[in-house]
C-alpha atoms as a PDB file:
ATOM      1  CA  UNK A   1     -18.671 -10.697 -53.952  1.00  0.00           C
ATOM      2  CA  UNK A   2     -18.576 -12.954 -56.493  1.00  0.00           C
ATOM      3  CA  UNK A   3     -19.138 -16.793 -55.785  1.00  0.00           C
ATOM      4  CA  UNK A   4     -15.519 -17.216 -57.676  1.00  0.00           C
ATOM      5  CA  UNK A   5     -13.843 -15.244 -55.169  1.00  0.00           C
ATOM      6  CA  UNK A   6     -15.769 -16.474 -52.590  1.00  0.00           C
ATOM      7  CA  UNK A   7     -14.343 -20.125 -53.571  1.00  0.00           C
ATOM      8  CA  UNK A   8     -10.536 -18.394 -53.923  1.00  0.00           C
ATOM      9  CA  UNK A   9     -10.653 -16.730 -50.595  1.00  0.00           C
ATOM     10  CA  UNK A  10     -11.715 -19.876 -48.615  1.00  0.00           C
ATOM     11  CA  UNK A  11      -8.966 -21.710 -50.505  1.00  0.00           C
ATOM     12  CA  UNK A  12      -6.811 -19.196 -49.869  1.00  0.00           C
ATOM     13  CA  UNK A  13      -7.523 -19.123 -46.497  1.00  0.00           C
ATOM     14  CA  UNK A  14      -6.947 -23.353 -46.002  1.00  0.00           C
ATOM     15  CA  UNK A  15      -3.810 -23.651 -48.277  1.00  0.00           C
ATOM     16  CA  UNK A  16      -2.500 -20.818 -45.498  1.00  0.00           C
ATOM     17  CA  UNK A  17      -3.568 -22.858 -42.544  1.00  0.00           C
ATOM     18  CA  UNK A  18      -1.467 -25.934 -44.514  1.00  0.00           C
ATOM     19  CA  UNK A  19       1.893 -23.664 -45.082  1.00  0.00           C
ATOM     20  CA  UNK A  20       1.939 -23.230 -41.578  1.00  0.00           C
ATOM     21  CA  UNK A  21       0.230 -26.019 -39.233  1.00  0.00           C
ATOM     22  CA  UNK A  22       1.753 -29.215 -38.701  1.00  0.00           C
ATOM     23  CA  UNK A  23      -1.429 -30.839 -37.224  1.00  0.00           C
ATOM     24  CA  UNK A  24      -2.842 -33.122 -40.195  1.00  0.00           C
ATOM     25  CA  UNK A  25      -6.609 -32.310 -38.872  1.00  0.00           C
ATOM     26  CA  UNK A  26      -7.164 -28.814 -40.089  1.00  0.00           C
ATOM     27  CA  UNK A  27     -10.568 -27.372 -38.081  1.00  0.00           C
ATOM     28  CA  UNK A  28     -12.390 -24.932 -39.683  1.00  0.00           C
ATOM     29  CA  UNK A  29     -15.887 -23.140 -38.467  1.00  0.00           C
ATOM     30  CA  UNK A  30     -18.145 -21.545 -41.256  1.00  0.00           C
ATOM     31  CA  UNK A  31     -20.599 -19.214 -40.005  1.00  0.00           C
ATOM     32  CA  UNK A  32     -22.415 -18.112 -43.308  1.00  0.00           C
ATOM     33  CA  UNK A  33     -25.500 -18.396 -45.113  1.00  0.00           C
ATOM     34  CA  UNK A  34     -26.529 -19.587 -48.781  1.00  0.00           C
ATOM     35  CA  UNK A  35     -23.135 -18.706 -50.094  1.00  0.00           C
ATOM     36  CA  UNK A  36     -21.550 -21.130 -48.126  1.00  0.00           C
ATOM     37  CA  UNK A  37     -24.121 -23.659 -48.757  1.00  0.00           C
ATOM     38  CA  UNK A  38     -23.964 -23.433 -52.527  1.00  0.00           C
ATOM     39  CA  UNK A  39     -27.883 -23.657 -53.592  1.00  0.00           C
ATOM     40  CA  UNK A  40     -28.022 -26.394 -56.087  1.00  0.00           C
ATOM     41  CA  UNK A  41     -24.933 -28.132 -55.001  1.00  0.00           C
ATOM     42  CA  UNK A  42     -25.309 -28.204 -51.306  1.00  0.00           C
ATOM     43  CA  UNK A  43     -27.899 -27.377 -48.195  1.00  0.00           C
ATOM     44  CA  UNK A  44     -27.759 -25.341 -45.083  1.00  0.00           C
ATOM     45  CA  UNK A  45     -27.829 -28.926 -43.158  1.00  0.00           C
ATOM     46  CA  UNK A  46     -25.399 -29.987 -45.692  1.00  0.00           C
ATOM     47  CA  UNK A  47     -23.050 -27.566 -46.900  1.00  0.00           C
ATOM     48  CA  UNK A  48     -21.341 -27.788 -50.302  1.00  0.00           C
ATOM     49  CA  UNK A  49     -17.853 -25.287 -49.876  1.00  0.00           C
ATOM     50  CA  UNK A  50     -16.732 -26.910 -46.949  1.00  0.00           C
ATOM     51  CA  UNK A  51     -16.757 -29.890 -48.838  1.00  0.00           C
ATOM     52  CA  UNK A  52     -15.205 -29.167 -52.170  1.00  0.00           C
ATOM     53  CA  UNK A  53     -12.396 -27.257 -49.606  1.00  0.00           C
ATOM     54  CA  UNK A  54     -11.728 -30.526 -47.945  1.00  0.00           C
ATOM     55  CA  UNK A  55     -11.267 -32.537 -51.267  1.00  0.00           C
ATOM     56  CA  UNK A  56      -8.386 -29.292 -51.743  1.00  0.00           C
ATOM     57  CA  UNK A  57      -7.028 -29.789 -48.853  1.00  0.00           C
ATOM     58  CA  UNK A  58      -6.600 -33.674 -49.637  1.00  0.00           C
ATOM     59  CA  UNK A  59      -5.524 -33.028 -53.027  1.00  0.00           C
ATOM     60  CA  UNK A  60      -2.352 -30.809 -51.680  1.00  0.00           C
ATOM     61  CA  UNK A  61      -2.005 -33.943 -48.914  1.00  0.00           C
ATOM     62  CA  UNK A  62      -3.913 -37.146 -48.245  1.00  0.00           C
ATOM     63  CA  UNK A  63      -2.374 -36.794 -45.072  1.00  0.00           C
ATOM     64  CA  UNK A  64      -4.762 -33.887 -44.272  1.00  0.00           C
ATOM     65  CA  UNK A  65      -7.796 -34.009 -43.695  1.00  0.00           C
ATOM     66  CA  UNK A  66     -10.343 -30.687 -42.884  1.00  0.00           C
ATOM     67  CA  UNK A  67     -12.758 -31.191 -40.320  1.00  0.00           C
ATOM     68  CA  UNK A  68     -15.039 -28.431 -39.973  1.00  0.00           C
ATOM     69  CA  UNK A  69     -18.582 -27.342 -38.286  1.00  0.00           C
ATOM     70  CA  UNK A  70     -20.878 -24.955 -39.877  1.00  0.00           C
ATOM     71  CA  UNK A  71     -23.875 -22.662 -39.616  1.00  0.00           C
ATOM     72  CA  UNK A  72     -25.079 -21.626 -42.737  1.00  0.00           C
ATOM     73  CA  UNK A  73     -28.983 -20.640 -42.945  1.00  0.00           C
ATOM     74  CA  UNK A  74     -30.197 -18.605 -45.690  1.00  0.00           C
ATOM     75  CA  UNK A  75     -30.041 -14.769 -45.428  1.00  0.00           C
ATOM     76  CA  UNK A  76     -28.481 -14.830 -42.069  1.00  0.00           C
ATOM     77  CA  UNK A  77     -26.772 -12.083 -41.316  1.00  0.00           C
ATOM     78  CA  UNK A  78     -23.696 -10.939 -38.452  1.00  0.00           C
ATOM     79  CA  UNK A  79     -26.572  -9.931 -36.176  1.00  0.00           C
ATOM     80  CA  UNK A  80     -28.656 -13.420 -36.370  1.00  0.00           C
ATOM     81  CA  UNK A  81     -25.811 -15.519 -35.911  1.00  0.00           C
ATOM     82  CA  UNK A  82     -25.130 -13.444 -32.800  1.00  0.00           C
ATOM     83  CA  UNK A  83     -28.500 -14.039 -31.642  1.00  0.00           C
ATOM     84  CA  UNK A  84     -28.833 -17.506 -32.857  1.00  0.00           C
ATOM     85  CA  UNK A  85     -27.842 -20.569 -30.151  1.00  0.00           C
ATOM     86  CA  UNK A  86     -26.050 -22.919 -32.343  1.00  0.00           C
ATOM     87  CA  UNK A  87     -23.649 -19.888 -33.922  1.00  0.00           C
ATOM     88  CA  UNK A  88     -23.198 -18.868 -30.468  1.00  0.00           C
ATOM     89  CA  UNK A  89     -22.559 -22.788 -29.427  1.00  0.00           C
ATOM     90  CA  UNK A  90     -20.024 -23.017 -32.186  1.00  0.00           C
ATOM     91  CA  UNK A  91     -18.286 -20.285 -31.544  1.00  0.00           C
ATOM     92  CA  UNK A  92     -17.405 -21.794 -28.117  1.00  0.00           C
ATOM     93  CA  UNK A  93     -15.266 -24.113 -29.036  1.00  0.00           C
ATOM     94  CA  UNK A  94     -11.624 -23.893 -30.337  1.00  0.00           C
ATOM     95  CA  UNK A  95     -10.439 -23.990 -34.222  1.00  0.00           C
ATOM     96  CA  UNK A  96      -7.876 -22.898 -36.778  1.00  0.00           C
ATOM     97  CA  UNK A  97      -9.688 -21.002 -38.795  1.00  0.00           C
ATOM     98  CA  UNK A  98     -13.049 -19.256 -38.469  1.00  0.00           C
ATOM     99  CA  UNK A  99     -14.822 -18.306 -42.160  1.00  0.00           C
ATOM    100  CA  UNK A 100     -17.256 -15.506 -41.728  1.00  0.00           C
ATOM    101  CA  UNK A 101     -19.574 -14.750 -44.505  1.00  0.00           C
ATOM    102  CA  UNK A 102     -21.408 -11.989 -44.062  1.00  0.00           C
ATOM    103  CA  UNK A 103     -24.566 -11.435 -46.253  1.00  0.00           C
ATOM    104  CA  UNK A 104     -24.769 -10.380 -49.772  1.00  0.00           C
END
């Protein structure tokens, strides 16, 4: 997939979540690796999409705001992040959307 679509589909995904929440906290968990990090724009401690998706969200509203919690290591896969104790940790709590990126 393309790192274009990649980008459309998570805005897709948040502009939906807008049409049709009321809250003005939008919570989104991305469980990914490098793709959602963006190398050269961003790091798995400090990931890059997330990001540029929360200055979209604002642009639509400055009411809005995304708040969101990641796990985005390079190369994981479906399997690791089922094996790994901060995906699992994550996934524990409550959000309004959930962004899985599976590997490449």
């Amino acid at each position: 997939m393309s790192m274009k679509i990649l980008k459309i589909t998570f805005a897709l995904s948040i502009l939906l979540t807008v049409s049709f929440a009321n809250a003005k906290d939008i919570s989104v968990l991305f469980i990914g690796n490098s793709y959602v990090y963006l190398p050269g724009q961003g790091t798995p401690e400090d990931p890059a999409l997330p990001k540029l998706i929360g200055k979209l969200v604002e642009s639509i509203d400055s009411n809005l705001h995304l708040k969101y919690a990641f796990n985005t290591p390079g190369g994981y896969t479906y399997e690791k992040h089922l094996n790994d104790p901060k995906s699992q940790s994550l996934l524990q709590a409550s959000y309004d959307n959930v962004i899985l990126q599976r590997r490449a």
